[in-house]
N, C-alpha and C. Protein backbone atom coordinates (compact mmCIF):
# COMPACT_ATOMS: atom_id res chain seq x y z
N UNK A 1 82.82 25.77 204.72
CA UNK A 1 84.20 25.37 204.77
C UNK A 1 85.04 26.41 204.04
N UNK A 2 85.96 26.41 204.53
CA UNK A 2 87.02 27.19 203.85
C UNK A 2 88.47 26.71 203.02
N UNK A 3 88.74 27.10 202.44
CA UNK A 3 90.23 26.63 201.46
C UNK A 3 91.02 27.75 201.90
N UNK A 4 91.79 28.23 201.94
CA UNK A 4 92.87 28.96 202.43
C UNK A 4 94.13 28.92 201.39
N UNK A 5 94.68 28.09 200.60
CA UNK A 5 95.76 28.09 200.59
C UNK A 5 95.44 27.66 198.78
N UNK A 6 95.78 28.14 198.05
CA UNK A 6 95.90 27.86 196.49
C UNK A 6 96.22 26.51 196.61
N UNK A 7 95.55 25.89 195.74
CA UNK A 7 96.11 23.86 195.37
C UNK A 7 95.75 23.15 196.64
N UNK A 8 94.85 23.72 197.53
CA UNK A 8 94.37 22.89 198.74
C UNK A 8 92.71 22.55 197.79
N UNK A 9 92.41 21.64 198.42
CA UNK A 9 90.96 20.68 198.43
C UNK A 9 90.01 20.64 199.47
N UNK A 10 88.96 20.24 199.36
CA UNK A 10 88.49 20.30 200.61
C UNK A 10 87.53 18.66 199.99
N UNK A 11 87.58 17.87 201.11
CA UNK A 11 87.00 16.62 201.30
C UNK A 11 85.87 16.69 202.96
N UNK A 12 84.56 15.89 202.05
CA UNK A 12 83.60 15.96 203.09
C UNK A 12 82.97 14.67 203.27
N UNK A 13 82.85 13.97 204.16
CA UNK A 13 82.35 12.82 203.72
C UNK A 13 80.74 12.37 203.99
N UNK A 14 80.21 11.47 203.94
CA UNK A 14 78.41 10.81 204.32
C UNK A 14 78.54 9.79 204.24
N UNK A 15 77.41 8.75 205.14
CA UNK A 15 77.46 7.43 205.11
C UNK A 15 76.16 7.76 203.99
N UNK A 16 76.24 6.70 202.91
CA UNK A 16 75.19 6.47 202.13
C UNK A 16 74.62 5.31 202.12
N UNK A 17 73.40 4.93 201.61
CA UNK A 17 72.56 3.93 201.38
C UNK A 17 71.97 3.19 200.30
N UNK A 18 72.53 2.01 199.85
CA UNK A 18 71.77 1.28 198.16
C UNK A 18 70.50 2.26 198.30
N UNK A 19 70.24 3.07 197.05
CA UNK A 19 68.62 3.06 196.70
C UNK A 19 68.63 4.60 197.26
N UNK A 20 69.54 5.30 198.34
CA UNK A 20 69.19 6.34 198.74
C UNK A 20 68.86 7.30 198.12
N UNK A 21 68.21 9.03 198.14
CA UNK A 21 68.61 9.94 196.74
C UNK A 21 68.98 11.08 197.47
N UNK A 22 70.31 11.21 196.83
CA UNK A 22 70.84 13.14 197.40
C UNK A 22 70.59 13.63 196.43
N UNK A 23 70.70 15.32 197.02
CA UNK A 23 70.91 16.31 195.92
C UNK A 23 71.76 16.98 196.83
N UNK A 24 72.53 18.11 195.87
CA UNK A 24 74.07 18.59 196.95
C UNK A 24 73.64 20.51 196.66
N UNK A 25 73.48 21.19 196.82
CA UNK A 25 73.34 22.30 196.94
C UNK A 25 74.80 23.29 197.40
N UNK A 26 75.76 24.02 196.73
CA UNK A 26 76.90 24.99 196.92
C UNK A 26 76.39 26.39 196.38
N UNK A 27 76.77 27.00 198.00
CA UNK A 27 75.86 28.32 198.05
C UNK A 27 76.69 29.33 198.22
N UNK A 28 76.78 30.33 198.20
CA UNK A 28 77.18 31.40 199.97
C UNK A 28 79.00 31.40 199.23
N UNK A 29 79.37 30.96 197.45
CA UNK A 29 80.90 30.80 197.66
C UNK A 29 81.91 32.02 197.50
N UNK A 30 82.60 32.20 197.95
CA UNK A 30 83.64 33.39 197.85
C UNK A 30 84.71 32.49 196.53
N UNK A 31 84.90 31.20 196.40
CA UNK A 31 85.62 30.87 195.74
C UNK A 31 85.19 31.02 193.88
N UNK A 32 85.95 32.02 193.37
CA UNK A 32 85.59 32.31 191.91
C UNK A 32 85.14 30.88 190.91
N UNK A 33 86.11 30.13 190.96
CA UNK A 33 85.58 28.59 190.17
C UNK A 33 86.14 27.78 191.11
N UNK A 34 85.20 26.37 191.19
CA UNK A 34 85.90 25.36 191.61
C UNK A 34 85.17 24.14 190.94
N UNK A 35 85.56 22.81 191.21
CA UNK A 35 84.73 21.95 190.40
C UNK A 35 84.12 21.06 192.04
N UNK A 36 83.27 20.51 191.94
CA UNK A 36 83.01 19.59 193.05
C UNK A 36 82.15 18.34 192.22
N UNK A 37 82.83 17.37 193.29
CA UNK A 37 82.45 15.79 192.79
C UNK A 37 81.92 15.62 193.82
N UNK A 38 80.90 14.10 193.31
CA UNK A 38 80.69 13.31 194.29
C UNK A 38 81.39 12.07 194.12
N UNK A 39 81.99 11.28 195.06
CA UNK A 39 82.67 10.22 195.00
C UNK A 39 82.07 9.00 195.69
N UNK A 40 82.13 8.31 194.90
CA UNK A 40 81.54 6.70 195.76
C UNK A 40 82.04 6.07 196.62
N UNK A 41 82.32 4.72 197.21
CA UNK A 41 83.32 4.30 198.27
C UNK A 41 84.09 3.55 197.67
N UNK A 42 84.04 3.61 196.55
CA UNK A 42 85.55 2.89 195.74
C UNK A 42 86.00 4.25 195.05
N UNK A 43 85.91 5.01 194.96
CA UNK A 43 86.44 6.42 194.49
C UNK A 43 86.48 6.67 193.69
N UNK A 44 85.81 6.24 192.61
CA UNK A 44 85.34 6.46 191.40
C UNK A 44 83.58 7.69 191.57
N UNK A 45 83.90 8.43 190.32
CA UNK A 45 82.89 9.41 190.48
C UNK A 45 81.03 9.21 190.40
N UNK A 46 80.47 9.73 191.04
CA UNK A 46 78.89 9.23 191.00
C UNK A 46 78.71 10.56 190.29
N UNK A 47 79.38 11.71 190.89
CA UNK A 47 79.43 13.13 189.86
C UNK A 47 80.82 13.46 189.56
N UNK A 48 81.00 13.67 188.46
CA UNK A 48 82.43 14.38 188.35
C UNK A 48 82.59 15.54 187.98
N UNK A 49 83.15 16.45 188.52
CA UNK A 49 83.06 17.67 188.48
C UNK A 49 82.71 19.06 187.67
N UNK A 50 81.51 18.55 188.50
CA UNK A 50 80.55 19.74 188.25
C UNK A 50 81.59 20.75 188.58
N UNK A 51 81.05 22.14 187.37
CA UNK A 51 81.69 23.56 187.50
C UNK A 51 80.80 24.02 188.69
N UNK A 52 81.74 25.11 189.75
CA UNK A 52 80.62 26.21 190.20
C UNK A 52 81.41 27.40 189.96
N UNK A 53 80.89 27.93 189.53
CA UNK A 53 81.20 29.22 189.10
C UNK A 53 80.39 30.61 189.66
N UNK A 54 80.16 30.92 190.75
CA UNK A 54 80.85 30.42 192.32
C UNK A 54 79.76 29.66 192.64
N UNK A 55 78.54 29.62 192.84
CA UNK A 55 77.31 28.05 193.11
C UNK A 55 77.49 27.35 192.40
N UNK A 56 76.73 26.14 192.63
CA UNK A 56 76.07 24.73 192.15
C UNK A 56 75.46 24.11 192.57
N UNK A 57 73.82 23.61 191.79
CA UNK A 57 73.47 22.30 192.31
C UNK A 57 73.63 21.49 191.72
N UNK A 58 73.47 20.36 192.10
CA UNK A 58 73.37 18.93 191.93
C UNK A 58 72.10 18.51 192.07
N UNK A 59 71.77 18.17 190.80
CA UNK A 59 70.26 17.87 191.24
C UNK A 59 70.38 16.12 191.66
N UNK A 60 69.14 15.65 191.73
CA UNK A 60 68.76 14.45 192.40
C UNK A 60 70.19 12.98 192.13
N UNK A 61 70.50 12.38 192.66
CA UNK A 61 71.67 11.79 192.57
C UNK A 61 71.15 9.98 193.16
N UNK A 62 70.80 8.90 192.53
CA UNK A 62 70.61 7.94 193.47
C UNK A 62 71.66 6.73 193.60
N UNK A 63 72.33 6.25 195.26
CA UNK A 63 73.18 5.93 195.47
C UNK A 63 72.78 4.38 195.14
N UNK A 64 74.09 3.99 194.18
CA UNK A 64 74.19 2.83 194.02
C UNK A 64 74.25 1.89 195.21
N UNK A 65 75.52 1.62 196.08
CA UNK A 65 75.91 1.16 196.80
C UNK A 65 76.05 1.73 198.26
N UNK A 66 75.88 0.89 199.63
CA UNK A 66 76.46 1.49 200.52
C UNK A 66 77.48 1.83 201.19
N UNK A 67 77.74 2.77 201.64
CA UNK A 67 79.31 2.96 202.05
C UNK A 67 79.12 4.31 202.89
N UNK A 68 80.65 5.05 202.22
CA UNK A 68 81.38 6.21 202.81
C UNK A 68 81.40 7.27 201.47
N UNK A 69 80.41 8.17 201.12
CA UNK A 69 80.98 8.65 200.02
C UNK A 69 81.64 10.04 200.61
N UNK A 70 82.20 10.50 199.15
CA UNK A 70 82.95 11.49 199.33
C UNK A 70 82.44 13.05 198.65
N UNK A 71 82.53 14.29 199.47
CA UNK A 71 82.12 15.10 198.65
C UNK A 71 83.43 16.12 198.14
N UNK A 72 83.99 16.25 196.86
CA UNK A 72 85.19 16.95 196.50
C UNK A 72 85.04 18.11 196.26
N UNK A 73 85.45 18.79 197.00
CA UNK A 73 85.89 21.06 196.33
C UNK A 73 87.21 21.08 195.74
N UNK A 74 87.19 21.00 194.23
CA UNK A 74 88.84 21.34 194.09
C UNK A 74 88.64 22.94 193.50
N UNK A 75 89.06 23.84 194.07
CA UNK A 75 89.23 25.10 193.46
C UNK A 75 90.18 24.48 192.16
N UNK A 76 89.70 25.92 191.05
CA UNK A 76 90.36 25.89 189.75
C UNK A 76 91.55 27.08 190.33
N UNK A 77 92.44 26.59 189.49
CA UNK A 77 93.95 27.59 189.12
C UNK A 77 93.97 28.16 190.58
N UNK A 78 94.62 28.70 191.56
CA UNK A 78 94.73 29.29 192.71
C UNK A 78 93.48 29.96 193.07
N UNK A 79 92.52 29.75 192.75
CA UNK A 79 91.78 30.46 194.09
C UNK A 79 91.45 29.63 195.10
N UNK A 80 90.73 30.58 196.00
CA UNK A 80 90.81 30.37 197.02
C UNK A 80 89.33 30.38 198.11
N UNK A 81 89.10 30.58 199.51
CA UNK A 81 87.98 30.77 199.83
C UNK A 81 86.97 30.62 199.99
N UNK A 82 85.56 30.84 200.45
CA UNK A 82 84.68 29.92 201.19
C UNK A 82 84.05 29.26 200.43
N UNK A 83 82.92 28.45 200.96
CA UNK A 83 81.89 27.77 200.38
C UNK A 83 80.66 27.10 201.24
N UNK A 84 79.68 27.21 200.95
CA UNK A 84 78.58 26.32 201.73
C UNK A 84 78.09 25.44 201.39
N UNK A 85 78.07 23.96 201.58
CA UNK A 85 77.92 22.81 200.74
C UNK A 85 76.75 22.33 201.66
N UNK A 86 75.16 21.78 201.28
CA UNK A 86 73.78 21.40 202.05
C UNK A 86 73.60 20.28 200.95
N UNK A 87 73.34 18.58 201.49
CA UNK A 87 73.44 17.71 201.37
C UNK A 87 72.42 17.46 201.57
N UNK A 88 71.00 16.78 200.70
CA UNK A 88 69.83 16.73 200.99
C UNK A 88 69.78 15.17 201.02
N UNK A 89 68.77 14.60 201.56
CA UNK A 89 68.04 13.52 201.62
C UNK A 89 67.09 13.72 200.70
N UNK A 90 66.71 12.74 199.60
CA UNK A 90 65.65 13.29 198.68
C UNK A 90 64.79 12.21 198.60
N UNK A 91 63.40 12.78 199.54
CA UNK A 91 62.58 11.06 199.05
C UNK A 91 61.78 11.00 198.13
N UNK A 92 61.09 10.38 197.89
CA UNK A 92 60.41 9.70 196.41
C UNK A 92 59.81 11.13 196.02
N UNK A 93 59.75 11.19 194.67
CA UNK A 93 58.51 11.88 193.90
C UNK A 93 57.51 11.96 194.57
N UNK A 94 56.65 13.20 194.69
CA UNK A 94 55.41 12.89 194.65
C UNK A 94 54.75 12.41 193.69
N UNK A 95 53.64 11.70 193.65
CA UNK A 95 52.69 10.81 192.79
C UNK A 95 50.86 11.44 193.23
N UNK A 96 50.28 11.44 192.32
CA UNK A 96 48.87 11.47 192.76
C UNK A 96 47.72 11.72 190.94
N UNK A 97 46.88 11.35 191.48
CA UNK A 97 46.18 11.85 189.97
C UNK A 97 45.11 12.99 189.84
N UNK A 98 45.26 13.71 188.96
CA UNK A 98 44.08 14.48 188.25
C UNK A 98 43.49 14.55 187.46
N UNK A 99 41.82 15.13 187.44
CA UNK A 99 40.82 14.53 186.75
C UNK A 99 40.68 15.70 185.59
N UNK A 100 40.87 15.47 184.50
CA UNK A 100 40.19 16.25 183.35
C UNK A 100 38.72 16.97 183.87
N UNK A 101 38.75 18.30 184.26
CA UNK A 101 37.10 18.98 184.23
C UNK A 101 37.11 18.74 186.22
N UNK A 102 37.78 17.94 186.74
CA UNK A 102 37.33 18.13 188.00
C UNK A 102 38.08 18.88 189.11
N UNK A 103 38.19 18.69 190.03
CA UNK A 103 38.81 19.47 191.20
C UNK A 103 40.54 20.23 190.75
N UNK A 104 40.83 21.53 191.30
CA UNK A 104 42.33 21.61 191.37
C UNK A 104 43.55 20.88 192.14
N UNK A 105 44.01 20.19 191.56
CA UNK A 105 45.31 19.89 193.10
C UNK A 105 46.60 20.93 193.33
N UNK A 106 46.61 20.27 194.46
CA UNK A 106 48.13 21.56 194.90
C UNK A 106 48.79 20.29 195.48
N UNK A 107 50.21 20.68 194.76
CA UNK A 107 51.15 19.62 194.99
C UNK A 107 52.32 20.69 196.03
N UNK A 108 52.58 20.01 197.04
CA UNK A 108 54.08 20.30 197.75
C UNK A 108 55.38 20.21 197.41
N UNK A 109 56.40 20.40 196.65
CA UNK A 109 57.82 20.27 196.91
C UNK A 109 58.66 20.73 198.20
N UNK A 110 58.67 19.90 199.02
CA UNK A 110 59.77 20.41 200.07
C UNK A 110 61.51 20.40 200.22
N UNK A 111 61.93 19.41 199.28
CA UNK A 111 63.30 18.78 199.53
C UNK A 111 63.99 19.08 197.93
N UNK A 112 64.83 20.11 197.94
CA UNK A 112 65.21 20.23 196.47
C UNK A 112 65.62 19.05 195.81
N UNK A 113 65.63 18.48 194.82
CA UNK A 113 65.79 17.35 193.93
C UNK A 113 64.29 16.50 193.98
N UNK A 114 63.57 16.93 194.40
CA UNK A 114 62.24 15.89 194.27
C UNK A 114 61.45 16.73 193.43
N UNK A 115 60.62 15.90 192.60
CA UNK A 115 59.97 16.35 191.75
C UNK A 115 58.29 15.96 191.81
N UNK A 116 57.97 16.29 190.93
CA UNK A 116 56.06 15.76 191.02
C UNK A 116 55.80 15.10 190.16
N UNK A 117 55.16 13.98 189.80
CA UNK A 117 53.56 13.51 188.98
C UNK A 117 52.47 13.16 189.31
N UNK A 118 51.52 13.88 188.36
CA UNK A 118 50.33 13.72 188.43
C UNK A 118 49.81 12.69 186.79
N UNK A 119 49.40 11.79 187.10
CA UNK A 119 48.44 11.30 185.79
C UNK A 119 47.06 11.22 185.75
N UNK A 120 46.70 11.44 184.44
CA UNK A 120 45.11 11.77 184.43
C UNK A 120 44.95 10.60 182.90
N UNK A 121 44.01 9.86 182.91
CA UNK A 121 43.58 9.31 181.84
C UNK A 121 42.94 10.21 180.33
N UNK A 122 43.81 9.85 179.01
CA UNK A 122 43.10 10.91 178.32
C UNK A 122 43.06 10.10 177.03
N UNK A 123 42.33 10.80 175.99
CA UNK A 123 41.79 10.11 174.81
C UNK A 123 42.65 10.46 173.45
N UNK A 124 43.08 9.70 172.67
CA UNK A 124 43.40 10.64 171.24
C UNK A 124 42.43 11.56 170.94
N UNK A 125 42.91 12.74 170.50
CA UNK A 125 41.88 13.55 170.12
C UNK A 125 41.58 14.45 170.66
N UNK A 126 41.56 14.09 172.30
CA UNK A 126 40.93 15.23 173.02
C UNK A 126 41.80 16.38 173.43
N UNK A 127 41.28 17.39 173.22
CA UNK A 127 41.74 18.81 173.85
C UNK A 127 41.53 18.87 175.40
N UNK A 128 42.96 19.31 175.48
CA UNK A 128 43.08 19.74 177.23
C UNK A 128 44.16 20.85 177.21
N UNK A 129 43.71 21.62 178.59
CA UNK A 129 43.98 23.06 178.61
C UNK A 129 44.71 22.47 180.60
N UNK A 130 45.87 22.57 180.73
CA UNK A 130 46.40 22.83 181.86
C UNK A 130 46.41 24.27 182.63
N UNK A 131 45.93 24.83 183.75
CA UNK A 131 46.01 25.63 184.23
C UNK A 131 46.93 25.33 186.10
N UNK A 132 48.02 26.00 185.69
CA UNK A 132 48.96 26.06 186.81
C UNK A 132 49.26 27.84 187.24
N UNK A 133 48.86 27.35 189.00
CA UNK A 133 48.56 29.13 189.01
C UNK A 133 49.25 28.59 190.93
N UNK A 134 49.00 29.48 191.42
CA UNK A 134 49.41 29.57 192.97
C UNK A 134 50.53 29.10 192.88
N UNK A 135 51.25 29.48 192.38
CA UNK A 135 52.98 29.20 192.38
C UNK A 135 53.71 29.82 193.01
N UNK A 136 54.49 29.08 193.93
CA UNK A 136 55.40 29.51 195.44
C UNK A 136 56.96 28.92 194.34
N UNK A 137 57.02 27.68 193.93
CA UNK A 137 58.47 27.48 193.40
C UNK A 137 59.31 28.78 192.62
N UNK A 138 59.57 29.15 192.46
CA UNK A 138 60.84 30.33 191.42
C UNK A 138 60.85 29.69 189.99
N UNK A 139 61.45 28.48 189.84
CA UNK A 139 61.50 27.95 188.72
C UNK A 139 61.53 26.55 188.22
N UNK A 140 60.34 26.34 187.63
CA UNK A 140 60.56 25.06 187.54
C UNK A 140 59.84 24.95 186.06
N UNK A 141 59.64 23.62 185.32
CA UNK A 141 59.54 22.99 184.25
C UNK A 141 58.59 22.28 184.56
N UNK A 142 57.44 22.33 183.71
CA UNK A 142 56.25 21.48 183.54
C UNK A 142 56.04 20.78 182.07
N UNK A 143 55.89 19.15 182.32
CA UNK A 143 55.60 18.70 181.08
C UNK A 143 54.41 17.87 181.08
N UNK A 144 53.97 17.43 179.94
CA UNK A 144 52.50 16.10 179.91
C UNK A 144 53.47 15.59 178.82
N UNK A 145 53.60 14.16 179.80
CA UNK A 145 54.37 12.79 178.85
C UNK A 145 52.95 11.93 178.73
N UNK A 146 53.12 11.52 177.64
CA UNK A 146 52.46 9.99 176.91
C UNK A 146 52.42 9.35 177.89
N UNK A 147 51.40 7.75 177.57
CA UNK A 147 51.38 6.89 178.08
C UNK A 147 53.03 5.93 178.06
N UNK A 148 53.97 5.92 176.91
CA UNK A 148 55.13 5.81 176.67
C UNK A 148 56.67 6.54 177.40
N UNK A 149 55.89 7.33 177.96
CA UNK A 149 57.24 8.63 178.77
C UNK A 149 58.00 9.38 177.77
N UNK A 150 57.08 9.39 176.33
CA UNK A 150 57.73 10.49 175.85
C UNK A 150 56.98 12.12 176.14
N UNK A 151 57.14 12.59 175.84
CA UNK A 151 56.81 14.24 175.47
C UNK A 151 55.48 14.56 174.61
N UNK A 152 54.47 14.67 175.24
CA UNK A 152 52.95 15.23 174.80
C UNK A 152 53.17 16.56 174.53
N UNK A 153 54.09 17.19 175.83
CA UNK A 153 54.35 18.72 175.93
C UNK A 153 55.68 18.70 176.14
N UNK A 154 56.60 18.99 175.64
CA UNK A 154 57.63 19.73 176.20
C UNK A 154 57.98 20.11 177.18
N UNK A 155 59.24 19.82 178.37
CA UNK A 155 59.03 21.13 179.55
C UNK A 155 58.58 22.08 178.84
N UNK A 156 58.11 22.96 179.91
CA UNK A 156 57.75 24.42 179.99
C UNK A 156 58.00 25.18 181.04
N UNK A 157 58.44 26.31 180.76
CA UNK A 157 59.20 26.86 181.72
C UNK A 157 57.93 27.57 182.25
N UNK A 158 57.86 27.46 183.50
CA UNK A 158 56.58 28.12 184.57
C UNK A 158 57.93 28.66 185.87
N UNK A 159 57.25 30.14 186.29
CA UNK A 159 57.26 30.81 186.96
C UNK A 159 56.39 30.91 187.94
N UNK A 160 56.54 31.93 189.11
CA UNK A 160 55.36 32.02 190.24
C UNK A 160 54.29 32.67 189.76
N UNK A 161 54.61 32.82 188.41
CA UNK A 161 53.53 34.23 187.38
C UNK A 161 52.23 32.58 187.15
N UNK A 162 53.00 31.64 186.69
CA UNK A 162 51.71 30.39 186.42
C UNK A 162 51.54 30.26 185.40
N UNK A 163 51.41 29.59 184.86
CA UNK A 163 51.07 29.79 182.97
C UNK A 163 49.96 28.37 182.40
N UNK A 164 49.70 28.63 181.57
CA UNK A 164 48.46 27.76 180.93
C UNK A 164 49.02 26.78 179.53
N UNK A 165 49.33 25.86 179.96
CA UNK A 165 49.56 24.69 179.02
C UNK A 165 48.58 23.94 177.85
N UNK A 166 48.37 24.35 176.92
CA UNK A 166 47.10 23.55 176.19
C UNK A 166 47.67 22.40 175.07
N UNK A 167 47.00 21.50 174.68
CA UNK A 167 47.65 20.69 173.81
C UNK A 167 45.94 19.71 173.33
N UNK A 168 46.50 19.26 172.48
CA UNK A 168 45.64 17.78 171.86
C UNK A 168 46.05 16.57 171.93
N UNK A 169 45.94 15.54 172.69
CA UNK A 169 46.25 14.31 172.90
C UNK A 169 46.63 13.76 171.70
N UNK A 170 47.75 12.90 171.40
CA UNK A 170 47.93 12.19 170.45
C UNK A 170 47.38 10.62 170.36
N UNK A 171 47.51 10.10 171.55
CA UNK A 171 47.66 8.61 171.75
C UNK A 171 46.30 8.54 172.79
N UNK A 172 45.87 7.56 173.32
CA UNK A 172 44.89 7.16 174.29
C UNK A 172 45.99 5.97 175.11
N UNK A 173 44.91 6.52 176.71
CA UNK A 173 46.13 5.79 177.84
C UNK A 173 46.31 7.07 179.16
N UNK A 174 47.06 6.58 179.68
CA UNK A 174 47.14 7.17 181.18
C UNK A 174 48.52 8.02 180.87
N UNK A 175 48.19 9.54 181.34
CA UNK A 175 48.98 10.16 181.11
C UNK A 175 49.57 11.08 182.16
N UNK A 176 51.04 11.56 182.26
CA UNK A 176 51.33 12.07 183.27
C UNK A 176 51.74 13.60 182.72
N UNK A 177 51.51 14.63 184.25
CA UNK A 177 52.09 15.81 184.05
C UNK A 177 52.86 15.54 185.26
N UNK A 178 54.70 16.12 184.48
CA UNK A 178 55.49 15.98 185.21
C UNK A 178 56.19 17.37 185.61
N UNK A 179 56.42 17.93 186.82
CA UNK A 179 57.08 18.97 187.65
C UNK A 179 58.11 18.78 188.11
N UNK A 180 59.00 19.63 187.41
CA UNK A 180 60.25 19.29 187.88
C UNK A 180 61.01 20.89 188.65
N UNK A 181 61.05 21.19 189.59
CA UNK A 181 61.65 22.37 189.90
C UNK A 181 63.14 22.85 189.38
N UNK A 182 62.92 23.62 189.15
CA UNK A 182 64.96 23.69 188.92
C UNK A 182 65.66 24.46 189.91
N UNK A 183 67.05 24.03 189.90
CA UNK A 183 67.69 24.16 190.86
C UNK A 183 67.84 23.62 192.37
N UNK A 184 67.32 24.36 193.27
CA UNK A 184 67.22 23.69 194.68
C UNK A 184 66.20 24.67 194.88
N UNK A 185 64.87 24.33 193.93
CA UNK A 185 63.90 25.61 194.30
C UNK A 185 62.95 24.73 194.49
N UNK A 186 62.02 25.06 196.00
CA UNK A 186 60.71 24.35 196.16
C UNK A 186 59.78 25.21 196.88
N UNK A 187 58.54 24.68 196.39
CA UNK A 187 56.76 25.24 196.98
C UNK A 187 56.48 24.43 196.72
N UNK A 188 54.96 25.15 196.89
CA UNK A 188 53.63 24.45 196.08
C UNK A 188 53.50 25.15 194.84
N UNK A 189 52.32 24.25 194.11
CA UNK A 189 51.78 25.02 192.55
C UNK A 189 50.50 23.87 192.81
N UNK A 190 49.48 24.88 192.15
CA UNK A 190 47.90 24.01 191.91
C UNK A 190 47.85 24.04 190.31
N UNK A 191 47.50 22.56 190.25
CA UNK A 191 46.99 22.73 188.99
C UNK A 191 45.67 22.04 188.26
N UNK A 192 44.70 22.72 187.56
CA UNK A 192 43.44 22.52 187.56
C UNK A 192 43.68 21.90 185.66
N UNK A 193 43.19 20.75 185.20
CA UNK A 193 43.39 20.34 183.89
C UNK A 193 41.80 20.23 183.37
């Protein structure tokens, strides 16, 4: 879409769905800053304006209600000029488990805003060594949360380079490693625990 004219807007609309999940991706912009919202069908904000300075994503977004939402480009101060706005459908997480000592898995991301877990059962005490390697994503964040959903590990920032996560269990219980890509970046990644 294009803006043309200083103090013009640009409005886009989607039918949405209770429960649905977008993510909004602004690419390709000639426009120096602008802010873009997402708007609900009572017109109140679900995002409120995000900077792009000239991109932006929006990561995963889930729609309250159904309706007509709205997507807003307000350029900042007079500029002007293009933009490419890609509106994803985002379905569930992947889910699956891995075994301490046994096989590697390779997980898929296809749809930017979806993310991964894997849980593996583990012990207080015990030492475990994550190995994440065959990495197609650009950038994403790997963590091992507790049986609680707090933080065993920290994200960690992993590259297509792969990197090796080690830690000592604190707690006993079923535990997850969570993948989160950043941006609107997706592959695969294997990871052997």
């Amino acid at each position: 879409m294009t803006i043309g004219t200083p103090g013009q807007n640009a409005r886009l609309t989607f039918a949405g769905t209770a429960g649905q999940r977008v993510s909004l991706n602004a690419t390709n912009s000639t426009i120096a800053t602008s802010f873009i919202s997402i708007l609900k069908p009572d017109g109140t904000a679900l995002v409120s304006q995000a900077r792009a300075a000239p991109n932006k994503y929006i990561d995963v977004q889930t729609l309250a209600v159904s309706g007509t939402y709205t997507i807003l480009v307000d350029p900042e101060a007079a500029n002007t000029g293009a933009i490419k706005l890609t509106l994803y459908n985002v379905p569930a997480d992947l889910s699956g488990t891995i075994i301490p000592g046994g096989s590697a898995v390779t997980v898929t991301i296809g749809t930017p805003g979806q993310n991964a877990r894997l849980t593996f059962a583990g012990t207080a005490g015990q030492a475990i060594s994550l190995l994440v390697n065959g990495v197609t994503i650009a950038q994403s964040d790997v963590s091992i949360l507790k049986p609680d959903g707090t933080n065993q590990v920290a994200p960690t920032y992993v590259t297509t380079s792969g990197k090796t996560i080690a830690t000592t269990l604190s707690v006993t219980g079923t535990h997850t490693i969570f993948i989160n890509p950043r941006l609107a970046y997706t592959g695969t990644m294997t990871l052997r625990l």
